[in-house]
PDB file of N, CA and C in Angstrom:
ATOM      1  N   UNK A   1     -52.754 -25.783  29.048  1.00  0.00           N
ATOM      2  CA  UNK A   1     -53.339 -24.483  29.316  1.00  0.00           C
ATOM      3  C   UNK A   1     -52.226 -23.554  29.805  1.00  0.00           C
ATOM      4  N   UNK A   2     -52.169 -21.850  29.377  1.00  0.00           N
ATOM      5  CA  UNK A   2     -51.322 -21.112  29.872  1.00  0.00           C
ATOM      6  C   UNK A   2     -51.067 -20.684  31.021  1.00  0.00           C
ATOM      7  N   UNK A   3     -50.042 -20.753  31.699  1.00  0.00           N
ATOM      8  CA  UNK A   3     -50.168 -20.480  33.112  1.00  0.00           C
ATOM      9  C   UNK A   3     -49.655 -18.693  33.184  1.00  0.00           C
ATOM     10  N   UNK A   4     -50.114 -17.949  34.285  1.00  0.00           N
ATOM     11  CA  UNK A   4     -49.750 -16.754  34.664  1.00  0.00           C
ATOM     12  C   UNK A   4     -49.689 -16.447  35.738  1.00  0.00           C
ATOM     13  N   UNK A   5     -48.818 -15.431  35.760  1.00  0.00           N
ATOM     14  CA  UNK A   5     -48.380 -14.968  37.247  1.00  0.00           C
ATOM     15  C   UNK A   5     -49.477 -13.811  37.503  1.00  0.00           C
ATOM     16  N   UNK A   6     -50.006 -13.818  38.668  1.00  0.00           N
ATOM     17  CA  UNK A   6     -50.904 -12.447  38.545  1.00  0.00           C
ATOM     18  C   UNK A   6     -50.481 -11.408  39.566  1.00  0.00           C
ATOM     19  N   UNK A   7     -49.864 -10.487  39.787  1.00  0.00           N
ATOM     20  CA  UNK A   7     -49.638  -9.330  40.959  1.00  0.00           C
ATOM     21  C   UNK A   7     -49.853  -8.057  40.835  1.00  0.00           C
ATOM     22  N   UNK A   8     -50.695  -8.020  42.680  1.00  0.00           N
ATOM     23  CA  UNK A   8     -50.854  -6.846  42.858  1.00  0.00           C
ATOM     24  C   UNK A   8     -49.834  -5.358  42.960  1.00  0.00           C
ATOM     25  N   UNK A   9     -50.192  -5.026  42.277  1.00  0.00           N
ATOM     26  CA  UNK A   9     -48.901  -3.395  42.273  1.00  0.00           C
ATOM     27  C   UNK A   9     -49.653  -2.273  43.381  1.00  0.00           C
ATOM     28  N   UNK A  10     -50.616  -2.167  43.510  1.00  0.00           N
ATOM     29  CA  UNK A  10     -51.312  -1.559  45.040  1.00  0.00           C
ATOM     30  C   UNK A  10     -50.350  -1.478  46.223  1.00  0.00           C
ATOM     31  N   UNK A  11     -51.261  -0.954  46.647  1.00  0.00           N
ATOM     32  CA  UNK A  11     -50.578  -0.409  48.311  1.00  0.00           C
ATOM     33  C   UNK A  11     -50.870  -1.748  49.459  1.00  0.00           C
ATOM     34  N   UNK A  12     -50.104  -2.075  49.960  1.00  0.00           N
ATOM     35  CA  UNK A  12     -50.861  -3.474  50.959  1.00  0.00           C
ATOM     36  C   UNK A  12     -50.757  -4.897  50.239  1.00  0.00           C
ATOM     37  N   UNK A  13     -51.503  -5.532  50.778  1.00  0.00           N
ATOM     38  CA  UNK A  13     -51.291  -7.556  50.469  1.00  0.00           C
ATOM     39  C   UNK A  13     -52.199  -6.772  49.564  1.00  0.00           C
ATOM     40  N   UNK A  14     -52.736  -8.181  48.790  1.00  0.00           N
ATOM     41  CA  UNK A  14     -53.646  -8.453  47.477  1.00  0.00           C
ATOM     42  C   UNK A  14     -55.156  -8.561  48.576  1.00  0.00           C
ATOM     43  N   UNK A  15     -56.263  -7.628  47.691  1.00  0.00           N
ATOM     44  CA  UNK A  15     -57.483  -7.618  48.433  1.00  0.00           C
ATOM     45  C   UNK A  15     -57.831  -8.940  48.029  1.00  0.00           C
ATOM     46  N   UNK A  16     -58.722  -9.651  48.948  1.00  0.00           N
ATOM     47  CA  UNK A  16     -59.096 -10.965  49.283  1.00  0.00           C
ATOM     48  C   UNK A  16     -60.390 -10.803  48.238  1.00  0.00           C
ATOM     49  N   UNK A  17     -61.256  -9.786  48.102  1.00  0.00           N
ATOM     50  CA  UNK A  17     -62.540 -10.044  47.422  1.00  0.00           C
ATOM     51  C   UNK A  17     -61.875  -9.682  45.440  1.00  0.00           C
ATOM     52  N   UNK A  18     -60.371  -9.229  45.750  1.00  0.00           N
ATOM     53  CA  UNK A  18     -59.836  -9.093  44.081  1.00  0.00           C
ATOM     54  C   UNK A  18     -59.440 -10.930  43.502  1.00  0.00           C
ATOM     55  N   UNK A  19     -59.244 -11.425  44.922  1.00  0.00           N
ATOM     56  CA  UNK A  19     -58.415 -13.138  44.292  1.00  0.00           C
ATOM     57  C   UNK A  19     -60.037 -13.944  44.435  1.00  0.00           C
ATOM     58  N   UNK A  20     -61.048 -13.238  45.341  1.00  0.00           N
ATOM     59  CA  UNK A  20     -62.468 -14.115  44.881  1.00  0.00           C
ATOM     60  C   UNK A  20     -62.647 -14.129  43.414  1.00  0.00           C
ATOM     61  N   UNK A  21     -62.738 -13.277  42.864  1.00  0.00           N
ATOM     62  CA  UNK A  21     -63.185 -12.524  41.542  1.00  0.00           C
ATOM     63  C   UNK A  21     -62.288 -13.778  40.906  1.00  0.00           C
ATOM     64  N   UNK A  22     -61.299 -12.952  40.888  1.00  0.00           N
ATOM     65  CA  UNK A  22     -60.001 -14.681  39.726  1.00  0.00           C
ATOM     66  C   UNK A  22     -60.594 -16.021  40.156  1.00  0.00           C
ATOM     67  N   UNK A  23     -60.927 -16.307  41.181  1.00  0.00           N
ATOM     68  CA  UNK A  23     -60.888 -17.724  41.624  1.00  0.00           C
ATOM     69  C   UNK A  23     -62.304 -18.438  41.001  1.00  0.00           C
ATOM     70  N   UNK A  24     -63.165 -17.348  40.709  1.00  0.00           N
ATOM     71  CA  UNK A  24     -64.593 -17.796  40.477  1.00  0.00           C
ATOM     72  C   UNK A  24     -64.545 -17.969  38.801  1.00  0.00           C
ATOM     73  N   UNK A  25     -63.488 -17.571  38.293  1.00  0.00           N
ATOM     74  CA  UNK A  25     -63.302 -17.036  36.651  1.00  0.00           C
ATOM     75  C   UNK A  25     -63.574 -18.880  36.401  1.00  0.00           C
ATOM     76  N   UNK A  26     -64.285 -18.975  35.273  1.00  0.00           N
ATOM     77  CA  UNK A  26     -64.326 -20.500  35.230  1.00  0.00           C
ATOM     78  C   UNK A  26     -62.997 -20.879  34.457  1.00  0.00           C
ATOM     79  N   UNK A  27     -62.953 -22.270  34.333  1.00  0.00           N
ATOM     80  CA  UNK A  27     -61.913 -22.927  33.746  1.00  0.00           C
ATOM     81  C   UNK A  27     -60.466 -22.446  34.328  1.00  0.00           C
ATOM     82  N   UNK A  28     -60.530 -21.541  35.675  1.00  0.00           N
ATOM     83  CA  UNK A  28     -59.495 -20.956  36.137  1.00  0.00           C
ATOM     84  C   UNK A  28     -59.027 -22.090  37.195  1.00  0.00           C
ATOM     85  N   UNK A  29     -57.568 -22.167  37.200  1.00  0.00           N
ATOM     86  CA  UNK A  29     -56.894 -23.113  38.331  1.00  0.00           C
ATOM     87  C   UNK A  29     -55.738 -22.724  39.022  1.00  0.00           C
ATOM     88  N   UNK A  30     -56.205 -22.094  40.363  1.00  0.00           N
ATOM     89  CA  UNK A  30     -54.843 -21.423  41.006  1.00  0.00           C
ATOM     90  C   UNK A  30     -54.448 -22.531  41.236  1.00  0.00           C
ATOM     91  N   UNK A  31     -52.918 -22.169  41.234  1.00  0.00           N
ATOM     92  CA  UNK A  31     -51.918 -23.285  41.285  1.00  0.00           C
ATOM     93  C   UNK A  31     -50.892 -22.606  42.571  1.00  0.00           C
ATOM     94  N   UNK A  32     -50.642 -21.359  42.969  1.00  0.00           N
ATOM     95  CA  UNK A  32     -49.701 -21.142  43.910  1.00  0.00           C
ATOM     96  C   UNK A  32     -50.529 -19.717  44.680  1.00  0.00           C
ATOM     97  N   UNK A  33     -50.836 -19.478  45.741  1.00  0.00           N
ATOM     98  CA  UNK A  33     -51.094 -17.813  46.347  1.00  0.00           C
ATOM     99  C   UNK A  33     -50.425 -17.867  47.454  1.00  0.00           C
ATOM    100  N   UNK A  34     -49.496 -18.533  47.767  1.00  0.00           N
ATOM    101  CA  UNK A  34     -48.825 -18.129  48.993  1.00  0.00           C
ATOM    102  C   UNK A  34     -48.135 -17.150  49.498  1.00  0.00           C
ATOM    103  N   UNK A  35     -47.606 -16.001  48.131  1.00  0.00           N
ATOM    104  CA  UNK A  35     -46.884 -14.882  48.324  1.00  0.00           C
ATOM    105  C   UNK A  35     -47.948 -13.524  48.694  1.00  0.00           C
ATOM    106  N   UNK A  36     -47.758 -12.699  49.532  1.00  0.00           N
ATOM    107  CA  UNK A  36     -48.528 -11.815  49.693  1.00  0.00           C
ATOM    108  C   UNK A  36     -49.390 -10.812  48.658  1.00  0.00           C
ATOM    109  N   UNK A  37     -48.246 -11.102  47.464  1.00  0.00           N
ATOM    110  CA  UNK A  37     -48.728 -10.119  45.933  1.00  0.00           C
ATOM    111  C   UNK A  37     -49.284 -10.373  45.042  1.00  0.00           C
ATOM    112  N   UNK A  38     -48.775 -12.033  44.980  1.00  0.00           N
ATOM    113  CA  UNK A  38     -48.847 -12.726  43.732  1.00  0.00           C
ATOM    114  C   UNK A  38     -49.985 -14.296  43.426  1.00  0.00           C
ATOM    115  N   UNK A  39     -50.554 -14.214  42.549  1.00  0.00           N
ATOM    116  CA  UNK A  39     -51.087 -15.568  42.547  1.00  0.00           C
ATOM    117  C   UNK A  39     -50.914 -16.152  41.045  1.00  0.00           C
ATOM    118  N   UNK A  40     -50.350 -17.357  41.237  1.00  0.00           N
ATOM    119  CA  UNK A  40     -50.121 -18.136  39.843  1.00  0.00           C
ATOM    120  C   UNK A  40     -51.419 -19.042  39.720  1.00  0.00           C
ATOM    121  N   UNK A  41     -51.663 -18.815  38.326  1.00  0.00           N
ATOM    122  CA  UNK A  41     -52.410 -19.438  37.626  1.00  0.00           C
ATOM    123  C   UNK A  41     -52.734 -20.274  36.391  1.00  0.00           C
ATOM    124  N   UNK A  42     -53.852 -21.079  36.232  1.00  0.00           N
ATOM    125  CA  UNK A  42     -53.483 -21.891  34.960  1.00  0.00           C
ATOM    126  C   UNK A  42     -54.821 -21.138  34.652  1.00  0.00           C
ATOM    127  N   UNK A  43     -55.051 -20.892  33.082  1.00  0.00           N
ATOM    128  CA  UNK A  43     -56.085 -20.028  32.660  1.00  0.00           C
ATOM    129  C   UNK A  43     -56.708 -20.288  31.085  1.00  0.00           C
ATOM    130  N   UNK A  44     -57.118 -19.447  30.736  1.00  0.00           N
ATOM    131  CA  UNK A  44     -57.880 -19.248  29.398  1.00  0.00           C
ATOM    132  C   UNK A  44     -57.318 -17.951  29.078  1.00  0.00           C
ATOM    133  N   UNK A  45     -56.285 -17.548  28.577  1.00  0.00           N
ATOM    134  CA  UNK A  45     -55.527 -16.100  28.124  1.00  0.00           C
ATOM    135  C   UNK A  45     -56.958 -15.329  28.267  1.00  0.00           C
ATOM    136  N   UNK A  46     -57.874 -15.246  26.843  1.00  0.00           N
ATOM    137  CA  UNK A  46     -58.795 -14.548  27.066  1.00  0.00           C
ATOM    138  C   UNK A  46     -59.772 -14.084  28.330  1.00  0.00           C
ATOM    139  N   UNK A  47     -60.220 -14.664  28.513  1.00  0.00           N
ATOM    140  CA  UNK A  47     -61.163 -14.159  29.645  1.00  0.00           C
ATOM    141  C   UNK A  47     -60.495 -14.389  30.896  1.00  0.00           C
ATOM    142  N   UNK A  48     -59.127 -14.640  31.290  1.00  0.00           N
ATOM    143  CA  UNK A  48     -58.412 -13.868  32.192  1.00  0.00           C
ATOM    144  C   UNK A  48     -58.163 -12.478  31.797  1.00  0.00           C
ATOM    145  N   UNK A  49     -57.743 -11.870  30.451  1.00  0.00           N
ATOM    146  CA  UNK A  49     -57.341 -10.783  30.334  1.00  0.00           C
ATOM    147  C   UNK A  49     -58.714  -9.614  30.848  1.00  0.00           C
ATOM    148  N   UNK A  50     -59.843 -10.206  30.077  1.00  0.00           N
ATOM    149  CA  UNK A  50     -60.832  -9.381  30.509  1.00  0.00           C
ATOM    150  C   UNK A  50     -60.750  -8.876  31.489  1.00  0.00           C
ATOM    151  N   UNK A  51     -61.286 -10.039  32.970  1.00  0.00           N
ATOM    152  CA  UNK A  51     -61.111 -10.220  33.763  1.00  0.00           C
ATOM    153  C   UNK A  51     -59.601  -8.562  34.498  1.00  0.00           C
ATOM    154  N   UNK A  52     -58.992  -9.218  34.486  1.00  0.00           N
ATOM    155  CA  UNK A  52     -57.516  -8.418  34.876  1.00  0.00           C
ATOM    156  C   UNK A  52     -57.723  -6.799  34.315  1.00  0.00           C
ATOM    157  N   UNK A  53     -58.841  -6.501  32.815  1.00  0.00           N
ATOM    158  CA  UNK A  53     -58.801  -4.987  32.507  1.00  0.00           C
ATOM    159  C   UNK A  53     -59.324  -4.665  33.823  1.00  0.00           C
ATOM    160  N   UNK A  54     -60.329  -5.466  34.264  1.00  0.00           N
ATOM    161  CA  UNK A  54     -61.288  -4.778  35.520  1.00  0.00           C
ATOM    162  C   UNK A  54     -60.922  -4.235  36.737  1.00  0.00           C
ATOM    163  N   UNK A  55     -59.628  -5.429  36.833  1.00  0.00           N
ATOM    164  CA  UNK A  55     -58.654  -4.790  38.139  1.00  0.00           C
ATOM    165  C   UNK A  55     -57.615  -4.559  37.916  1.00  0.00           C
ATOM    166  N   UNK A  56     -57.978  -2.672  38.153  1.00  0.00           N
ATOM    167  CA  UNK A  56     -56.722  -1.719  37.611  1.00  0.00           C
ATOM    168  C   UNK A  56     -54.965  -1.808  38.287  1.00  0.00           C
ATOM    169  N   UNK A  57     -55.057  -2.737  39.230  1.00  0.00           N
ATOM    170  CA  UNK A  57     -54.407  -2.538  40.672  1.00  0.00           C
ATOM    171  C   UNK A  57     -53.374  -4.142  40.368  1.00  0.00           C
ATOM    172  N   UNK A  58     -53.876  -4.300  39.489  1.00  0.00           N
ATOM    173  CA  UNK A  58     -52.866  -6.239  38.813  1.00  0.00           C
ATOM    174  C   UNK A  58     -52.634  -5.829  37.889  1.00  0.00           C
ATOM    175  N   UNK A  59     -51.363  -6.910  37.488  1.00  0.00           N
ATOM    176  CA  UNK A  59     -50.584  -7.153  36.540  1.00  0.00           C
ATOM    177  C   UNK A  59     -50.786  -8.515  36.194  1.00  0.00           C
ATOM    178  N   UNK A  60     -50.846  -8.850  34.645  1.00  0.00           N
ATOM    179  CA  UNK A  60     -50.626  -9.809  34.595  1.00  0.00           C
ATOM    180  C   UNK A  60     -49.511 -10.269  33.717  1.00  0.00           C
ATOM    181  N   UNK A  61     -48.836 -11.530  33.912  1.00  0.00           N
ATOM    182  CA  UNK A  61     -47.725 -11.528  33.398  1.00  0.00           C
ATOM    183  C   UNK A  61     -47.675 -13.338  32.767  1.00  0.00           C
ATOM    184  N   UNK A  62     -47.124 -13.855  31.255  1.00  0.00           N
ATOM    185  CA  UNK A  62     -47.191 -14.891  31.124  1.00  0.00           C
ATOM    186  C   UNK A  62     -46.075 -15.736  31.815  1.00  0.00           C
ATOM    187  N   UNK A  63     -46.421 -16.776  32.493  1.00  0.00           N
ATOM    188  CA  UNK A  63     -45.450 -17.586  33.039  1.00  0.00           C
ATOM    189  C   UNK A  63     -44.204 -17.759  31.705  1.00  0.00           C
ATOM    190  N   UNK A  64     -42.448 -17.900  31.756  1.00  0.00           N
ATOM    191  CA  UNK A  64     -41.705 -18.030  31.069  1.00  0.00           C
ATOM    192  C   UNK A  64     -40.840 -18.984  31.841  1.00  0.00           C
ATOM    193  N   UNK A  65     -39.961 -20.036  31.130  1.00  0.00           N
ATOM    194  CA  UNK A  65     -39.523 -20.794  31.862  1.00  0.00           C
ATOM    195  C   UNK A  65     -38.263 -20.906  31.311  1.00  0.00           C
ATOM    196  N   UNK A  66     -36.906 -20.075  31.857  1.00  0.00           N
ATOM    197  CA  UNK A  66     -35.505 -19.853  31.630  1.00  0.00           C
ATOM    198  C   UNK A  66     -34.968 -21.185  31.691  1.00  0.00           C
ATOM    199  N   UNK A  67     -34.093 -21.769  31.148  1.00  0.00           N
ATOM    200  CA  UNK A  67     -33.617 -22.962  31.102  1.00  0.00           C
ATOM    201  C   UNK A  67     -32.083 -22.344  31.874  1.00  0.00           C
ATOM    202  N   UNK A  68     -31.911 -23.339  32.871  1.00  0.00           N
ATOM    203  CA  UNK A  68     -30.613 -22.950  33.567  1.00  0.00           C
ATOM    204  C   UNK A  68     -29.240 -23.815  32.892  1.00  0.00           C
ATOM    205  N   UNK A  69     -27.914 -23.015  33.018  1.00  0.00           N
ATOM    206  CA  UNK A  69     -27.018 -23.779  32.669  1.00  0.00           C
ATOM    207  C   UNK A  69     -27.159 -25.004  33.616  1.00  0.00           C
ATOM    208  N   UNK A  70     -26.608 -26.030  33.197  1.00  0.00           N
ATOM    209  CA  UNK A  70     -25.782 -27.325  34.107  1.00  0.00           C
ATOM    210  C   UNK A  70     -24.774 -27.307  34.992  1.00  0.00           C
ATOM    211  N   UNK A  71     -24.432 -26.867  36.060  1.00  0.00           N
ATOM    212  CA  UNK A  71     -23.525 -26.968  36.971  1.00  0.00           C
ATOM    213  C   UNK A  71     -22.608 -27.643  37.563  1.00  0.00           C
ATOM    214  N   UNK A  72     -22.778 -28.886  37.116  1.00  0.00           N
ATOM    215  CA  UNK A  72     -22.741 -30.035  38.043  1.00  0.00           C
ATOM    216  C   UNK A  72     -21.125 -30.280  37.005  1.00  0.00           C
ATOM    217  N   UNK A  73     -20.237 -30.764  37.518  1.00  0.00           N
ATOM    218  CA  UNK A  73     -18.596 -30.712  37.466  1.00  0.00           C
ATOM    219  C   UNK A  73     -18.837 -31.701  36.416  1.00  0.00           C
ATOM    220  N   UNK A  74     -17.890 -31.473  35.056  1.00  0.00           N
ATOM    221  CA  UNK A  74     -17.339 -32.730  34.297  1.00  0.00           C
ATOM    222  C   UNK A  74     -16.445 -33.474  34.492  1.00  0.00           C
ATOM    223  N   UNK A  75     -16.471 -34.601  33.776  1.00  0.00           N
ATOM    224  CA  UNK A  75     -15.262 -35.623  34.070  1.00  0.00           C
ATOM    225  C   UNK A  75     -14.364 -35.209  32.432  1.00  0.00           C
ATOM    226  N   UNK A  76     -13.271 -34.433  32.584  1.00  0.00           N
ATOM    227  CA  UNK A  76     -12.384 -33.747  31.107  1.00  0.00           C
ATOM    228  C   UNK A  76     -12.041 -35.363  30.685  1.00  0.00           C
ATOM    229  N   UNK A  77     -12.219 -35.636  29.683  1.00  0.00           N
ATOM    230  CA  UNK A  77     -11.619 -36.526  28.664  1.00  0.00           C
ATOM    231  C   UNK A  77      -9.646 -36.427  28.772  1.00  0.00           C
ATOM    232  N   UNK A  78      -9.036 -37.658  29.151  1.00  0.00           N
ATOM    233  CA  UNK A  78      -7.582 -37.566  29.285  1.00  0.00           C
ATOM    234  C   UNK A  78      -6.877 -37.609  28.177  1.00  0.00           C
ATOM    235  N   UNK A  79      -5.408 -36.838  28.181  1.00  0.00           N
ATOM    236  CA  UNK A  79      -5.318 -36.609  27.223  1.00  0.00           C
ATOM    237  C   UNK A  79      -3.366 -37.750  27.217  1.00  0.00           C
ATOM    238  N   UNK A  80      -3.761 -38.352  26.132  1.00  0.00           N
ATOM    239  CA  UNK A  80      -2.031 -39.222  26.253  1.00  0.00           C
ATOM    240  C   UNK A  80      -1.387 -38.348  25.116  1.00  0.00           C
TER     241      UNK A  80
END
């Protein structure tokens, strides 16, 4: 299932009766709200989007997952 980031762009934290509304959405599974703006979710694209036309005051955004370089030091091949 697709996961999304959901945030408030409003004035203030995220209204508590706007994350009832998401939370009641069926087949919906918050997975993170600990940030004051934002709540991640696992969803149904569709009837989250609905959902989200209703509240003018969110964004919703699809989770993307950047693959980081490797950091970690090589061992160079010696050279005779």
């Amino acid at each position: 299932m697709p996961r999304f980031i959901l945030r408030y762009v409003g004035k203030g934290t995220k209204p508590e009766q706007d994350v009832e509304r998401v939370k009641a959405l069926g087949g919906l599974k918050v997975l993170d709200e600990s940030s004051p703006r934002m709540v991640l979710v696992e969803a149904p694209e569709t009837p989250l989007t609905r959902l989200m036309e209703s509240l003018p005051d969110w964004n919703q955004t699809a989770e993307r997952f950047v693959p980081l370089p490797d950091s970690r030091p090589k061992v160079r091949a010696r050279r005779d």
